[in-house]
Protein backbone atom coordinates (compact mmCIF):
# COMPACT_ATOMS: atom_id res chain seq x y z
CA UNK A 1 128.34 97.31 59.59
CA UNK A 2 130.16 98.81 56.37
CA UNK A 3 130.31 102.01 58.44
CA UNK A 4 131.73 100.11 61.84
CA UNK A 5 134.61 97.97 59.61
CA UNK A 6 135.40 101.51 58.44
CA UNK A 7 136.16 103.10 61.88
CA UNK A 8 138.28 99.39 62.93
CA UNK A 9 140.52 99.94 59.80
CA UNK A 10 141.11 103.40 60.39
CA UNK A 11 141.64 102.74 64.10
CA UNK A 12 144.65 100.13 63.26
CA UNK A 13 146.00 102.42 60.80
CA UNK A 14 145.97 105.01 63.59
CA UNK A 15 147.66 102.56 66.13
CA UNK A 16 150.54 101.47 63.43
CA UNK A 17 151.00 105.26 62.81
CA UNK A 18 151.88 105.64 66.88
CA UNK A 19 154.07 102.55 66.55
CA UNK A 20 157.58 104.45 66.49
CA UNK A 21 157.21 105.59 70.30
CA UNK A 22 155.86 102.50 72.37
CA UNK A 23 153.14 103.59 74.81
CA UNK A 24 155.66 102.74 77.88
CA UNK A 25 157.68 105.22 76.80
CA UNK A 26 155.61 107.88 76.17
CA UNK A 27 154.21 107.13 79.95
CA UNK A 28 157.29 106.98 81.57
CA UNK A 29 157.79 110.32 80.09
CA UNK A 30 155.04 111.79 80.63
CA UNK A 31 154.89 110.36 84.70
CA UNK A 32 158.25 112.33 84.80
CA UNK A 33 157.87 116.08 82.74
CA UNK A 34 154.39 116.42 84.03
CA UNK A 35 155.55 116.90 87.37
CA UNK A 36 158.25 119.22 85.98
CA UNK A 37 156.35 121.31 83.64
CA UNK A 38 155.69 124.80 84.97
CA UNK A 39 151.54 124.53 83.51
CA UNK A 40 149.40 121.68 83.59
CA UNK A 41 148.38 121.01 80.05
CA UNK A 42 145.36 120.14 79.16
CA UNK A 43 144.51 119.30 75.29
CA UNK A 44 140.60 119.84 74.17
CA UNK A 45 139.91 118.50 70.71
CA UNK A 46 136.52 119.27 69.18
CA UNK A 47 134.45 120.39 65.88
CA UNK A 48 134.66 123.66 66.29
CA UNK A 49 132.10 124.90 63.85
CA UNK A 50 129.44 122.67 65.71
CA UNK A 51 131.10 123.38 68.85
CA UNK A 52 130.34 126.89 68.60
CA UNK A 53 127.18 127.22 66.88
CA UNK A 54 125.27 124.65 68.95
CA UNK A 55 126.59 124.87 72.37
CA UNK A 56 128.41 126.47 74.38
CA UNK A 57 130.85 124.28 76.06
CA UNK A 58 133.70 126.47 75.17
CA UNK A 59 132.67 129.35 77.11
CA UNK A 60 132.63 126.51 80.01
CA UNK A 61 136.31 125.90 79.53
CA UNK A 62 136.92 129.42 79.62
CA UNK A 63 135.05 129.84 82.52
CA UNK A 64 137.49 126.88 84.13
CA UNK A 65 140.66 127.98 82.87
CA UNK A 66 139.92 131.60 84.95
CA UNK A 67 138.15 130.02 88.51
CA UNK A 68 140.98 127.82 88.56
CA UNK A 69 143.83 130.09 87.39
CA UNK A 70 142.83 132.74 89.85
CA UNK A 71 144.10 130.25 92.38
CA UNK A 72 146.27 128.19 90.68
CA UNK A 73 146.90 124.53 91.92
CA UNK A 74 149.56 123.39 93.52
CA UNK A 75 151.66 126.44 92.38
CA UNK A 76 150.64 126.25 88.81
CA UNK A 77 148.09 127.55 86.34
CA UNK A 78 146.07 125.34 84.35
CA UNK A 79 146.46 125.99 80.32
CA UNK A 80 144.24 124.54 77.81
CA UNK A 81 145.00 123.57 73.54
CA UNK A 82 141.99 123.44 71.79
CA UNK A 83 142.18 122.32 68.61
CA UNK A 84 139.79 121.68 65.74
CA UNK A 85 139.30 117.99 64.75
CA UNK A 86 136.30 118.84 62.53
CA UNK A 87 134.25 115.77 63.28
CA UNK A 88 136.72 113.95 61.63
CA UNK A 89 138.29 110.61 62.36
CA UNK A 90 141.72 111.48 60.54
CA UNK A 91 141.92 114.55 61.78
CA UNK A 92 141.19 113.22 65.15
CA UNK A 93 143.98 110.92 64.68
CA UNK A 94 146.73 113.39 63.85
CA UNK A 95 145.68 115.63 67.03
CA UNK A 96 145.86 112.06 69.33
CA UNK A 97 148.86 111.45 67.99
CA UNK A 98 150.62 114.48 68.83
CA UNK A 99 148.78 114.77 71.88
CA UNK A 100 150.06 111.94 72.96
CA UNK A 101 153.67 112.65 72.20
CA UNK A 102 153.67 115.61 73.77
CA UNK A 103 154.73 114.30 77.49
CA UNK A 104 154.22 117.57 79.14
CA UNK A 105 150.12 117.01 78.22
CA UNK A 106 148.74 115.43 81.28
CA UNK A 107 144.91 115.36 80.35
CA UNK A 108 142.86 115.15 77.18
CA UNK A 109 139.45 116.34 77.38
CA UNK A 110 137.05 114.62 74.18
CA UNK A 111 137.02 113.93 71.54
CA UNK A 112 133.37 114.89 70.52
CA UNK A 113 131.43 111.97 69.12
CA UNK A 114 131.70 108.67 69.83
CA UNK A 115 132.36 107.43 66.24
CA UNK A 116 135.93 108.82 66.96
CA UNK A 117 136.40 109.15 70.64
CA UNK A 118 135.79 105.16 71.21
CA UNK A 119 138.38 103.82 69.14
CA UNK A 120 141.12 106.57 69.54
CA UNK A 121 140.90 106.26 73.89
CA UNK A 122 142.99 103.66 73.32
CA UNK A 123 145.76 105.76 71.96
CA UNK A 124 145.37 107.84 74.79
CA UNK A 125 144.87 104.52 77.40
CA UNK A 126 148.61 103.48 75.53
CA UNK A 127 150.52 107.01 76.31
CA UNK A 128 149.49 107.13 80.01
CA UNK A 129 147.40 110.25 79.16
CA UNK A 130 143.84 111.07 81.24
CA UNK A 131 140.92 110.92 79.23
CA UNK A 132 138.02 112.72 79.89
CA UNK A 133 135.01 112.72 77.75
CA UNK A 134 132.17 115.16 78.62
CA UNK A 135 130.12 114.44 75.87
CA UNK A 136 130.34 110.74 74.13
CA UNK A 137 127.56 108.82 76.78
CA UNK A 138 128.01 105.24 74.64
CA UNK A 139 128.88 102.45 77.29
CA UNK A 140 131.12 101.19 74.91
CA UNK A 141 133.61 103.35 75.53
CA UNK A 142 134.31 102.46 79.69
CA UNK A 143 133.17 98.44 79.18
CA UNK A 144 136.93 97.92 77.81
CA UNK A 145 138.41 98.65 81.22
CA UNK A 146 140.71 101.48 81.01
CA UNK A 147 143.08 102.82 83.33
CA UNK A 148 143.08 106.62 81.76
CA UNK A 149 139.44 106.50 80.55
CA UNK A 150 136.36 108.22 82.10
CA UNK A 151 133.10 108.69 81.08
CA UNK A 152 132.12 111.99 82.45
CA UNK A 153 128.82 112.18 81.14
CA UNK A 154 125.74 110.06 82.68
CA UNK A 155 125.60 106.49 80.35
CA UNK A 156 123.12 105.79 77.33
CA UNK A 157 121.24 102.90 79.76
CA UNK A 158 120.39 105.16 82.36
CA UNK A 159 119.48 107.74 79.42
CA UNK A 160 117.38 105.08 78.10
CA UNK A 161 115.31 103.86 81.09
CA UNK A 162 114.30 107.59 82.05
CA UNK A 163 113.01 107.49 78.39
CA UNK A 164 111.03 104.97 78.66
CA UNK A 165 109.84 105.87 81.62
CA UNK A 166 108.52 108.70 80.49
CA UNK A 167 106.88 107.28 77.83
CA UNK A 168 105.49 104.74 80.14
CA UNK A 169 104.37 107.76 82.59
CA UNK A 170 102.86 109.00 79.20
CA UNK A 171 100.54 106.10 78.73
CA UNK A 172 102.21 105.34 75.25
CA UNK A 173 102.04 101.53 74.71
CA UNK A 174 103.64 101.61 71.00
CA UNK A 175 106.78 103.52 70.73
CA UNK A 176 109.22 103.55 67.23
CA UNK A 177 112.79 104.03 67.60
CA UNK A 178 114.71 106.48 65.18
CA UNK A 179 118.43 106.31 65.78
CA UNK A 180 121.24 108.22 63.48
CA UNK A 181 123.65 105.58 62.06
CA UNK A 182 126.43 105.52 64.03
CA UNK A 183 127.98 103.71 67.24
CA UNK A 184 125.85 106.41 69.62
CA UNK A 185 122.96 105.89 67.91
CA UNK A 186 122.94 102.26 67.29
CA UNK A 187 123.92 101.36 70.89
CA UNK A 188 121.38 104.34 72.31
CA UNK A 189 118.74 102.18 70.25
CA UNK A 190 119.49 99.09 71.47
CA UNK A 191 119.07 100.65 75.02
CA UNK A 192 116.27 101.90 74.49
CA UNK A 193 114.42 99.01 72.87
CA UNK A 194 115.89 96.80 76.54
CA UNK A 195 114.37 99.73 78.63
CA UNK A 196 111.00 99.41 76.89
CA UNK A 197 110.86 95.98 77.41
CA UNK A 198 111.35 96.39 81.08
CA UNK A 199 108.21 98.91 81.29
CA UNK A 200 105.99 96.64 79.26
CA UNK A 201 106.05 99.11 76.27
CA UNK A 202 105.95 97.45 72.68
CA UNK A 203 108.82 98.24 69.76
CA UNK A 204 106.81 98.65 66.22
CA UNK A 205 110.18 99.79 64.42
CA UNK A 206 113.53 100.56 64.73
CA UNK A 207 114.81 102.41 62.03
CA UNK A 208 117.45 104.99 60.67
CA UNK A 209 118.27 106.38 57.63
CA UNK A 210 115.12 107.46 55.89
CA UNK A 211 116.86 110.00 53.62
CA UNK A 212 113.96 111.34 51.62
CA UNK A 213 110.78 112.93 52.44
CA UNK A 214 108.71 109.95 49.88
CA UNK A 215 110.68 107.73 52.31
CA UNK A 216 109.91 108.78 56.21
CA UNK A 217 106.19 109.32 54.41
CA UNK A 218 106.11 105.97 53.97
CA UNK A 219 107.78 104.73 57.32
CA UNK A 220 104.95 106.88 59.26
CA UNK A 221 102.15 105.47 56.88
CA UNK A 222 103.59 101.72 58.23
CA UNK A 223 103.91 103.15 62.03
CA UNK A 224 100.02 104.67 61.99
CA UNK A 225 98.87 101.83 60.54
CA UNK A 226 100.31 99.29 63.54
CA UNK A 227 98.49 102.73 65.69
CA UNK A 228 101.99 104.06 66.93
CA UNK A 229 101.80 106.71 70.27
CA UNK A 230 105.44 108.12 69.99
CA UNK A 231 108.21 108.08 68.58
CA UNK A 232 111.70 107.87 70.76
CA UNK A 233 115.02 109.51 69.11
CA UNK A 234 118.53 108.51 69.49
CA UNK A 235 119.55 111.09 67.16
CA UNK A 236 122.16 114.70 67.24
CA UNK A 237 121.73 117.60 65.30
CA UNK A 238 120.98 118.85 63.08
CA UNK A 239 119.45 115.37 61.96
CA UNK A 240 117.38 115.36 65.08
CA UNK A 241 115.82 118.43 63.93
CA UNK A 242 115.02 117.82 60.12
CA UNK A 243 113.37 114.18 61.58
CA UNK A 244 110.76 116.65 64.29
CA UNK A 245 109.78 118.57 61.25
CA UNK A 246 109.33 115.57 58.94
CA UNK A 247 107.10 114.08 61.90
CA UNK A 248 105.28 117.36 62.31
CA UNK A 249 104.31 118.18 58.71
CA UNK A 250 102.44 114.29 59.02
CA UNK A 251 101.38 114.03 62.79
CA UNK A 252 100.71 116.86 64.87
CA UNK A 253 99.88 114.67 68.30
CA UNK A 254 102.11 111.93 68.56
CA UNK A 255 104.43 111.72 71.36
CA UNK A 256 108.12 112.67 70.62
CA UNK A 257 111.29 111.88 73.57
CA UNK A 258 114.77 112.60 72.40
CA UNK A 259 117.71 111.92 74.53
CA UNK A 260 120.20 114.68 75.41
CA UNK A 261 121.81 114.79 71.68
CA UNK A 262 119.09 116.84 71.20
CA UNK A 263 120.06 119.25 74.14
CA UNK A 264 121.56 122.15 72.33
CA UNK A 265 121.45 126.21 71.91
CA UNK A 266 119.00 127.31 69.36
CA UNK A 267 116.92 124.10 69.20
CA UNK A 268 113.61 125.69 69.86
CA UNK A 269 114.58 128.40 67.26
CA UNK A 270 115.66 126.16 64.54
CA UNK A 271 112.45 124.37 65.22
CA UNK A 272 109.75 127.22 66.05
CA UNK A 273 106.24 125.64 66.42
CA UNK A 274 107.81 122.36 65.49
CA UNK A 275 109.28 122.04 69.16
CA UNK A 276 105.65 122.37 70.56
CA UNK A 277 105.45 118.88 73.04
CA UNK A 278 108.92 118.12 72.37
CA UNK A 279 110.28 115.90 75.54
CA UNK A 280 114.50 115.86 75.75
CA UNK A 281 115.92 113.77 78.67
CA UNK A 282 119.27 115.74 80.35
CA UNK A 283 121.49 115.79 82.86
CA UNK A 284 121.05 119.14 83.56
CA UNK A 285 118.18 121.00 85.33
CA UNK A 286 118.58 125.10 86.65
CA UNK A 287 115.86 124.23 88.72
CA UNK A 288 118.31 121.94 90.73
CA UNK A 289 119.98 125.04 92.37
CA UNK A 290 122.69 123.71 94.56
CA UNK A 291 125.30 126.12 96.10
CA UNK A 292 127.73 125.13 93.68
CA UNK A 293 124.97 125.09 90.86
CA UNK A 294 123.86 128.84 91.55
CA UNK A 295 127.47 129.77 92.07
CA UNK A 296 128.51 128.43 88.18
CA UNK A 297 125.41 130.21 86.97
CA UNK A 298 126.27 133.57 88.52
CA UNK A 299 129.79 133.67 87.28
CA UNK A 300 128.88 132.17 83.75
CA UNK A 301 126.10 135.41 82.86
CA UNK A 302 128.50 137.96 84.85
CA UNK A 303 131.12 136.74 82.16
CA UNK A 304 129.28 136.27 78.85
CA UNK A 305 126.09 138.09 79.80
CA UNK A 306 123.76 134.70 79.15
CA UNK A 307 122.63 131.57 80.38
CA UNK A 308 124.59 128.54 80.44
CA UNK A 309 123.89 125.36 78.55
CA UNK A 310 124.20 121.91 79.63
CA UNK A 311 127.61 122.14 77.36
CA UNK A 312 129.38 124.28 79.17
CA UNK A 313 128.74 122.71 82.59
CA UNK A 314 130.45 119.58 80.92
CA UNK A 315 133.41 121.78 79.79
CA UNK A 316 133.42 123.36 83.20
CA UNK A 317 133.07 120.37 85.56
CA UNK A 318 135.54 118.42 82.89
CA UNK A 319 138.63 120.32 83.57
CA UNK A 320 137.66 121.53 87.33
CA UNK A 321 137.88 117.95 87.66
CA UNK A 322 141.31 116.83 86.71
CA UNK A 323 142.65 119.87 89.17
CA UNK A 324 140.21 119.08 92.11
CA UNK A 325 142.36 115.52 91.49
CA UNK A 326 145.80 117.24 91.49
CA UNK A 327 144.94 119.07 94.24
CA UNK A 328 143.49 116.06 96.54
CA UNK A 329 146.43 113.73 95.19
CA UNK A 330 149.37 116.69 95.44
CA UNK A 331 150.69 114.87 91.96
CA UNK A 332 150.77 115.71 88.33
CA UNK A 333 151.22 112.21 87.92
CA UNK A 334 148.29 110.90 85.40
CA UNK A 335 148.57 107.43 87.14
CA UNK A 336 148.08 108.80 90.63
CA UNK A 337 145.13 110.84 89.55
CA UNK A 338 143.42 108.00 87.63
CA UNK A 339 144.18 105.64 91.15
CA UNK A 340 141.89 108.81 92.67
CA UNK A 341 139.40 109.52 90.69
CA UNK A 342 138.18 105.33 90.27
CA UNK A 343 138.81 105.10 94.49
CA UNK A 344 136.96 108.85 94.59
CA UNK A 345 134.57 109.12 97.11
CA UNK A 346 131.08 110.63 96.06
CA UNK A 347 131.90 114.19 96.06
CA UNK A 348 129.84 117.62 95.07
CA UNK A 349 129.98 118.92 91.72
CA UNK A 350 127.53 121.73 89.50
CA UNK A 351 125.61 119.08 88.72
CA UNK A 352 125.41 116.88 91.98
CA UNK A 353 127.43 114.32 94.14
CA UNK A 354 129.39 112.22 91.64
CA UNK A 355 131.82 109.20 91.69
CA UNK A 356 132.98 106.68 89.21
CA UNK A 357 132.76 103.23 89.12
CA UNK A 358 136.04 100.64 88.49
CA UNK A 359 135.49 100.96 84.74
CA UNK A 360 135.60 104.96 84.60
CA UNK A 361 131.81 105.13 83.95
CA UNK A 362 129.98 108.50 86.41
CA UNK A 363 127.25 107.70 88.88
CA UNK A 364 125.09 109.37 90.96
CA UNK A 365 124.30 112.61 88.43
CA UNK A 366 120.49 113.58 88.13
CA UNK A 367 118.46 112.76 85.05
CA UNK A 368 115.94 115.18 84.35
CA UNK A 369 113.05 115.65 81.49
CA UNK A 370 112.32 119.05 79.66
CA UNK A 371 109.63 119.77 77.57
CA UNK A 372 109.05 122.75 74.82
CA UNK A 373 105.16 124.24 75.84
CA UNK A 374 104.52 127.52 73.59
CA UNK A 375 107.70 128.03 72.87
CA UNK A 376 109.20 127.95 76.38
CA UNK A 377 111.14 125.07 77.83
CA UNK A 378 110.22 123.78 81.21
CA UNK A 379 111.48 121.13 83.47
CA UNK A 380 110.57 118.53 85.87
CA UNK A 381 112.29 115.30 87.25
């Protein structure tokens, strides 16, 4: 709650700072020198040191920037600002700030975690700017009703029920839920817990923030004593990781699901025998090999000479989706595109037919389960 009052107070703060340029202004402006700029701008805020050393969405956006550029749309090339926010909600706030004064910037593509990307949309909602946000899954962030706003990442409920699911398909009949301690996690919880309900599967705990080894040593003495099977995780890294290898140094068998904050470069690494029976729930399968699937994954190792992560098909479908709009809409104009993309038929994308519903929020992606068996990962729906 302290942490949640925190974000609010820095939000208004934010907002006041914005104050000297009203949002209608900066839209009407925007409405008019997007049309006229020569590039279409598109602004990508994100930590870069995480960014870059657990995924490898950048290398999507790369990837994006060339596809599209080597066609251009409607006469122009696309050009992307990435900029370093650091995970940081001030930060953050400067970079949405002149983002959103810029009026040549038609799209913004974040911010990173949802801590920071759910209250500062609305900057972006005021300024007439496109939002899209590729990584932050919290409901939260489309149940406000934006205009600008999508969600282009499958929500936390559905997340949540192909957990349970699992765990149901599993036999486990006593889950715990370990969430990190901030709006994702909380509201990932809290989705969770409903979804276990639903498939008949009892709570013991729901906990977060067991900083100390004496500490999660006593939390898993409580949860084998009430004869826990698994534990579900609504966690990122690197947390995620330090709470696997806690679990594994006490209990080598029981059941362990994570949902897709877990789904980065180098986790098996970090983790080494600690992955072994791992489960991670994802949006992204290479088994699913579409056309368009088998056509990213071509171009992505031709270019960087590896496999792509679930990342960089968000980076990648995130910007090749604001100029598929452009080009279906012939307009620059953010508002026309936003009219599109909520009216947007279901239409093929890397990772399956997509559309959006009136709030912004994506439907019809696949949810798929992965699990780590002697060191190699392998997938099935």
């Amino acid at each position: 709650m302290k942490h949640k009052t925190r974000i609010l107070i820095l939000c208004i703060v934010s907002l006041f700072m914005l104050s000297g340029c009203s949002g209608g202004d900066l839209l009407q402006q925007r409405e008019k020198n997007t049309g006229r700029s020569e590039t279409i701008l598109v602004g990508v805020p994100v930590p870069m040191e995480f960014t870059r050393e657990n995924t490898k969405f950048l290398q999507g956006i790369e990837l994006a920037v060339e596809d599209i550029n080597s066609k251009g749309v409607n006469g122009k090339k696309i050009e992307v600002k990435i900029v370093d926010d650091k995970g940081v909600f001030k930060n953050a706030v400067d970079i949405a700030q002149g983002f959103s004064e810029n009026t040549e910037m038609i799209a913004v593509i974040g911010h990173w975690y949802s801590d920071i990307c759910i209250p500062i949309a609305k900057i972006y909602e005021e300024a007439g700017m496109l939002n899209i946000v590729p990584t932050v899954s919290n409901p939260e962030l489309t149940e406000k009703g934006y205009k600008y706003v999508f969600q282009n990442i499958t929500s936390d409920n559905e997340i949540a029920r192909k957990i349970c699911s699992h765990a149901k398909a599993q036999g486990y009949e006593k889950v715990v839920i370990y969430y990190e301690e901030s709006s994702y996690g909380e509201n990932l919880a809290h989705a969770i817990e409903e979804a276990a309900q639903e498939n008949e599967i009892k709570v013991l705990d729901r906990t977060a923030g067991l900083a100390t080894v004496d500490q999660f040593r006593k939390a898993h003495d409580k949860w084998s004593a009430l004869e826990f099977d698994a534990v579900l995780l609504a966690l990122n890294m690197p947390e995620g990781g330090k709470v696997i290898s806690e679990l594994r140094e006490l209990n080598q068998e029981a059941g362990i699901i994570s949902a897709d904050g877990l789904d980065v470069e180098h986790f098996s690494d970090e983790l080494g025998d600690k992955a072994e029976g791992v489960v991670i729930v994802t949006t992204y399968s290479p088994e699913y090999l579409s056309s368009e699937l088998q056509g990213f994954i071509k171009r992505y190792q031709q270019k960087f000479n590896e496999k792509p992560d679930i990342w960089a098909i968000q980076g990648y479908e995130s910007l090749q989706l604001i100029t598929r709009a452009i080009d279906a809409t012939d307009s620059c104009s953010p508002t026309v595109i936003a009219e599109y993309l909520h009216d947007m038929k279901k239409q093929e994308s890397v990772l399956g037919t997509i559309s959006f519903n009136e709030n912004g929020e994506l439907e019809g992606r696949g949810i798929y389960t992965k699990v780590i068996i002697d060191g190699q990962t392998r997938y099935f729906d």
